[in-house]
N, C-alpha and C. Protein backbone atom coordinates (compact mmCIF):
# COMPACT_ATOMS: atom_id res chain seq x y z
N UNK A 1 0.84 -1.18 0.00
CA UNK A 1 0.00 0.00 0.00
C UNK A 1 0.89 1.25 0.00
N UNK A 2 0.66 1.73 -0.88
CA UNK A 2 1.42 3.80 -0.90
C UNK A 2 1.39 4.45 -0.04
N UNK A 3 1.98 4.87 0.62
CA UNK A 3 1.42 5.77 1.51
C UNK A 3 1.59 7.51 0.96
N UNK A 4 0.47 7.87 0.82
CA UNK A 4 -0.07 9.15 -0.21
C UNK A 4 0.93 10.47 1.11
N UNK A 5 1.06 10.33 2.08
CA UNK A 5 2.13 11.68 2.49
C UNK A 5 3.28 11.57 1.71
N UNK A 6 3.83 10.11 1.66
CA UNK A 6 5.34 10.42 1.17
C UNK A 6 5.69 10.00 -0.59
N UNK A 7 4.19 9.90 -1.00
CA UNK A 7 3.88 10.22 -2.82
C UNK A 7 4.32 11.88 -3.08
N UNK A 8 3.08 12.44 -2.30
CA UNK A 8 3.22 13.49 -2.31
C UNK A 8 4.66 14.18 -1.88
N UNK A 9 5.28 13.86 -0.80
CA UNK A 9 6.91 14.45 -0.93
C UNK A 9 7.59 14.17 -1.39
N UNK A 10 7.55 13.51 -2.01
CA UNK A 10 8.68 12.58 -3.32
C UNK A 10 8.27 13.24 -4.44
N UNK A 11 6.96 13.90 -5.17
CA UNK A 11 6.53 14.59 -6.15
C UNK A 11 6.85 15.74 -6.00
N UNK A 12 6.66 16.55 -4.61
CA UNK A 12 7.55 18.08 -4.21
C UNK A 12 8.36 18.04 -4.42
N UNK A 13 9.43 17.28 -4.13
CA UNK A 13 10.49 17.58 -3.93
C UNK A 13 11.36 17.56 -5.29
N UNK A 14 10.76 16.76 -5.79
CA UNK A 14 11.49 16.17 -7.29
C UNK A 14 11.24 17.70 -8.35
N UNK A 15 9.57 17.99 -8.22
CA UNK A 15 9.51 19.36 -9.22
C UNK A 15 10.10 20.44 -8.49
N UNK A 16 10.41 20.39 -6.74
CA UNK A 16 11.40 21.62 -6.67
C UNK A 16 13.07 22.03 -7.26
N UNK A 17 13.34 20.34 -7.35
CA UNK A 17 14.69 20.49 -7.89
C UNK A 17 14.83 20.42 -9.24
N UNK A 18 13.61 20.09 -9.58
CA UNK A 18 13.63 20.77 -11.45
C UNK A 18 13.74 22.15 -11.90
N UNK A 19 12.59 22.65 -10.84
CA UNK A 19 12.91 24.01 -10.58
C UNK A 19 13.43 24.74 -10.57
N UNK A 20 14.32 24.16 -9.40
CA UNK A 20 15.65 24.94 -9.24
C UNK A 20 16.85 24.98 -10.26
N UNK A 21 17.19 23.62 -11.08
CA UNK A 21 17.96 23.23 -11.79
C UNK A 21 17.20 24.66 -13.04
N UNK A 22 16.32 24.47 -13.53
CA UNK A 22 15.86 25.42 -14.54
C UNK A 22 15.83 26.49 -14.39
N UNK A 23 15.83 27.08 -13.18
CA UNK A 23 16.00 28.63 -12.47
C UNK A 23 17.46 28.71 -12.62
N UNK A 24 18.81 27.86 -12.40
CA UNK A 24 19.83 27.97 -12.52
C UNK A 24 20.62 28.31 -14.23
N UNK A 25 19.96 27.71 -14.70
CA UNK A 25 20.23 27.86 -16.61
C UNK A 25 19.66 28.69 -17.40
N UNK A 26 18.59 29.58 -16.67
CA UNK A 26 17.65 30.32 -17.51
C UNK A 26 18.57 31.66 -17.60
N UNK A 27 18.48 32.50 -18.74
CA UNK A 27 19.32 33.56 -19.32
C UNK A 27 18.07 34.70 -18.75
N UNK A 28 16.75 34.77 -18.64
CA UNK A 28 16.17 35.65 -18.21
C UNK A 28 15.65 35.63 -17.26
N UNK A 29 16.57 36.69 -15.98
CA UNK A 29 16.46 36.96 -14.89
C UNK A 29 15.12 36.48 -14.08
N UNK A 30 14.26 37.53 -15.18
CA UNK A 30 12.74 37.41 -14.16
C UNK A 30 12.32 36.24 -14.42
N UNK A 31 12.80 35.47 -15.11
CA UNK A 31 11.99 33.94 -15.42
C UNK A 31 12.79 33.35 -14.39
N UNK A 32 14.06 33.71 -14.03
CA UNK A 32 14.97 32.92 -12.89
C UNK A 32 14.24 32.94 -11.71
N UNK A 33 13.59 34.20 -11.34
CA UNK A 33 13.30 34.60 -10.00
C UNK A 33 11.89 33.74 -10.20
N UNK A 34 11.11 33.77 -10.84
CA UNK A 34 9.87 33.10 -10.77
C UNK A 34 10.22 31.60 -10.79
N UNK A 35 11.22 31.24 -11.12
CA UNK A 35 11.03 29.53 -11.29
C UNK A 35 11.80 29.39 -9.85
N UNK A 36 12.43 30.58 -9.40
CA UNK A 36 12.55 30.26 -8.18
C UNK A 36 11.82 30.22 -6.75
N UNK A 37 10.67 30.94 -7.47
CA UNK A 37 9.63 31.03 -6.35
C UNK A 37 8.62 29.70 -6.47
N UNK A 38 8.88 29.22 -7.54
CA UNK A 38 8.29 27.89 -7.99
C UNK A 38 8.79 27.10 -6.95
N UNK A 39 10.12 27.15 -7.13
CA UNK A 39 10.85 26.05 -6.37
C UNK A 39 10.82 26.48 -4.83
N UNK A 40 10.19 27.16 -4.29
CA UNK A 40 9.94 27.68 -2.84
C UNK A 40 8.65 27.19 -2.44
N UNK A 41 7.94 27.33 -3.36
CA UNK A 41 6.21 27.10 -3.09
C UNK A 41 6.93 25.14 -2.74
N UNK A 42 7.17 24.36 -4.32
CA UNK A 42 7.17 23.25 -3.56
C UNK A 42 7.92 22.93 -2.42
N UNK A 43 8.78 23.23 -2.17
CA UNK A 43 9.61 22.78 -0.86
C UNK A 43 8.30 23.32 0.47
N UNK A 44 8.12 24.41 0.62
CA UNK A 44 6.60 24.55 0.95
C UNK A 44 6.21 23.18 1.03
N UNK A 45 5.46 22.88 0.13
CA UNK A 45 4.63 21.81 0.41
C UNK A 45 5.32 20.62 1.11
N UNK A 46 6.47 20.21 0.93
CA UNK A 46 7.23 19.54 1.28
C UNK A 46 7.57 19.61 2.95
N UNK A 47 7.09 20.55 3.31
CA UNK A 47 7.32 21.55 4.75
C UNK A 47 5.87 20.79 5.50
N UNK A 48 4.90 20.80 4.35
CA UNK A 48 3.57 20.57 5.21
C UNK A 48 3.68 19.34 5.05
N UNK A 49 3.80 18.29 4.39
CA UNK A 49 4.17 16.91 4.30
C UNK A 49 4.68 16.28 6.06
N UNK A 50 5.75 16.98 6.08
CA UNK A 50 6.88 16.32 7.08
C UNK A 50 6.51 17.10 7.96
N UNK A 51 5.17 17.74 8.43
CA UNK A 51 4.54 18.18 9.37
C UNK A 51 5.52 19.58 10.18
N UNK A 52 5.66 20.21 9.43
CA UNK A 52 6.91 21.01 10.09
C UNK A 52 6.83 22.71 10.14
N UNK A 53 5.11 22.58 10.71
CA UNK A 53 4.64 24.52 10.63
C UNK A 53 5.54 25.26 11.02
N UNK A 54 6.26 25.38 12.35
CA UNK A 54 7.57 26.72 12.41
C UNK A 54 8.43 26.30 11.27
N UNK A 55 8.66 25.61 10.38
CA UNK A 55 9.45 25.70 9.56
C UNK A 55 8.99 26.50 8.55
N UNK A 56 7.81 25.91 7.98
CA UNK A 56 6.62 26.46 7.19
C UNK A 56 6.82 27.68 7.21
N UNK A 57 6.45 28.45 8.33
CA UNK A 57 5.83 29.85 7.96
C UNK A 57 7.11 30.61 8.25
N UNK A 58 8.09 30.30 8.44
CA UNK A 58 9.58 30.84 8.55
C UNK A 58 9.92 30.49 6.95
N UNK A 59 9.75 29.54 6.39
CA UNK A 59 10.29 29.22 4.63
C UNK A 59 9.45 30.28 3.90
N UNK A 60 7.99 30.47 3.96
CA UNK A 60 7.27 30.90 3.29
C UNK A 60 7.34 32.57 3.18
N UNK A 61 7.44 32.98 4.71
CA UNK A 61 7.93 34.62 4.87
C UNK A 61 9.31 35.07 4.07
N UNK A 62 10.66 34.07 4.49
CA UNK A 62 11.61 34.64 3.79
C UNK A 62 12.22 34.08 2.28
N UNK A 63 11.72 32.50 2.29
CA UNK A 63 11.69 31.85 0.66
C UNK A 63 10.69 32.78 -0.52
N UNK A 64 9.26 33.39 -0.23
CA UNK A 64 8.64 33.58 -1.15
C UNK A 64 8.41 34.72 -0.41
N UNK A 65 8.45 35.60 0.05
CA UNK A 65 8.23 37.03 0.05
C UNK A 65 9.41 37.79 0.06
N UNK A 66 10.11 37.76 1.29
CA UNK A 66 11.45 38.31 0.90
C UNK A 66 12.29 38.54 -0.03
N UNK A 67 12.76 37.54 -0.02
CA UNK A 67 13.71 36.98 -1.16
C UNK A 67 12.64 37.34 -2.82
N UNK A 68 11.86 36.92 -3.07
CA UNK A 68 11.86 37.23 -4.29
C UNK A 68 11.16 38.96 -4.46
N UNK A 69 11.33 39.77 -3.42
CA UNK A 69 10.83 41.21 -3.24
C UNK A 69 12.22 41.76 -3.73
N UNK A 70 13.22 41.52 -2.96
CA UNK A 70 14.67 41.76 -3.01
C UNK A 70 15.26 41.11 -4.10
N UNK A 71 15.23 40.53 -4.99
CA UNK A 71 15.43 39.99 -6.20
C UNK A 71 14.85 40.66 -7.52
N UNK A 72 13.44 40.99 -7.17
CA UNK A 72 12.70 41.94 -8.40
C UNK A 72 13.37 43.46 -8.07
N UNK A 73 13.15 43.44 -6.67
CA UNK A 73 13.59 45.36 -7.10
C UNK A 73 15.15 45.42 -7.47
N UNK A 74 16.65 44.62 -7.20
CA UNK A 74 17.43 44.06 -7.79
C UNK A 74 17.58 44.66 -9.57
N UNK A 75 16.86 43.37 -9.76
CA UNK A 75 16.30 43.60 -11.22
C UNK A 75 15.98 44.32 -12.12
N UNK A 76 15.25 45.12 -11.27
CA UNK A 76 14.73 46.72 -12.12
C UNK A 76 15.62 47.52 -12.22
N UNK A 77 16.92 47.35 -10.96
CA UNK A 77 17.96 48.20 -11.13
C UNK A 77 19.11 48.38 -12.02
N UNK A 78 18.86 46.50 -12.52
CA UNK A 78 19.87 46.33 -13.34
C UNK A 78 19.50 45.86 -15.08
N UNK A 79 20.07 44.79 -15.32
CA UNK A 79 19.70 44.09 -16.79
C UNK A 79 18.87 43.04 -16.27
N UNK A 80 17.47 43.07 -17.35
CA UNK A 80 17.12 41.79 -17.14
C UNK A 80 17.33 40.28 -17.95
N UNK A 81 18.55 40.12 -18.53
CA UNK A 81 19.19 39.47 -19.63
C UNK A 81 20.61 39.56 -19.19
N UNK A 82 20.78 38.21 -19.10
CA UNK A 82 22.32 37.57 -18.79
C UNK A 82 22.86 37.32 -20.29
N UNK A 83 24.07 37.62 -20.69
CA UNK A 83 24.82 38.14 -21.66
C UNK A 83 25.55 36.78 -21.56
């Protein structure tokens, strides 16, 4: 029998590191920062899986708000196209 918690974290975890791997090779910035917030949301889920709320809402405040706030305004300052 499957057990559907650790389907589900084995499926997070796998599209976060696709994610990430594709956030790493991409030539346009803002597509970097979004596939990186991709890859935040699943680890997220991956957070609620392995039952781990102070982790949770500590990943979610500085993985997907912070960090990609400070990354876009970044951005605007500079090129959005890696040469």
């Amino acid at each position: 029998m499957i057990h559907i918690p650790l389907l589900i974290g084995s499926i997070g975890s796998t599209a976060a590191l696709i994610a990430a791997i594709l956030a790493m090779f991409e030539k346009d910035l803002l597509k970097a920062i979004v596939l990186s917030g991709i890859e935040s949301i699943f680890t997220a889920f991956l957070l609620v899986v392995l039952l781990a709320p102070d982790l949770l809402i500590a990943y979610v405040a500085v993985g997907l708000g912070i960090n990609s706030v400070i990354l876009i305004y970044a951005l605007l300052r500079g090129e959005r196209y890696e040469e």
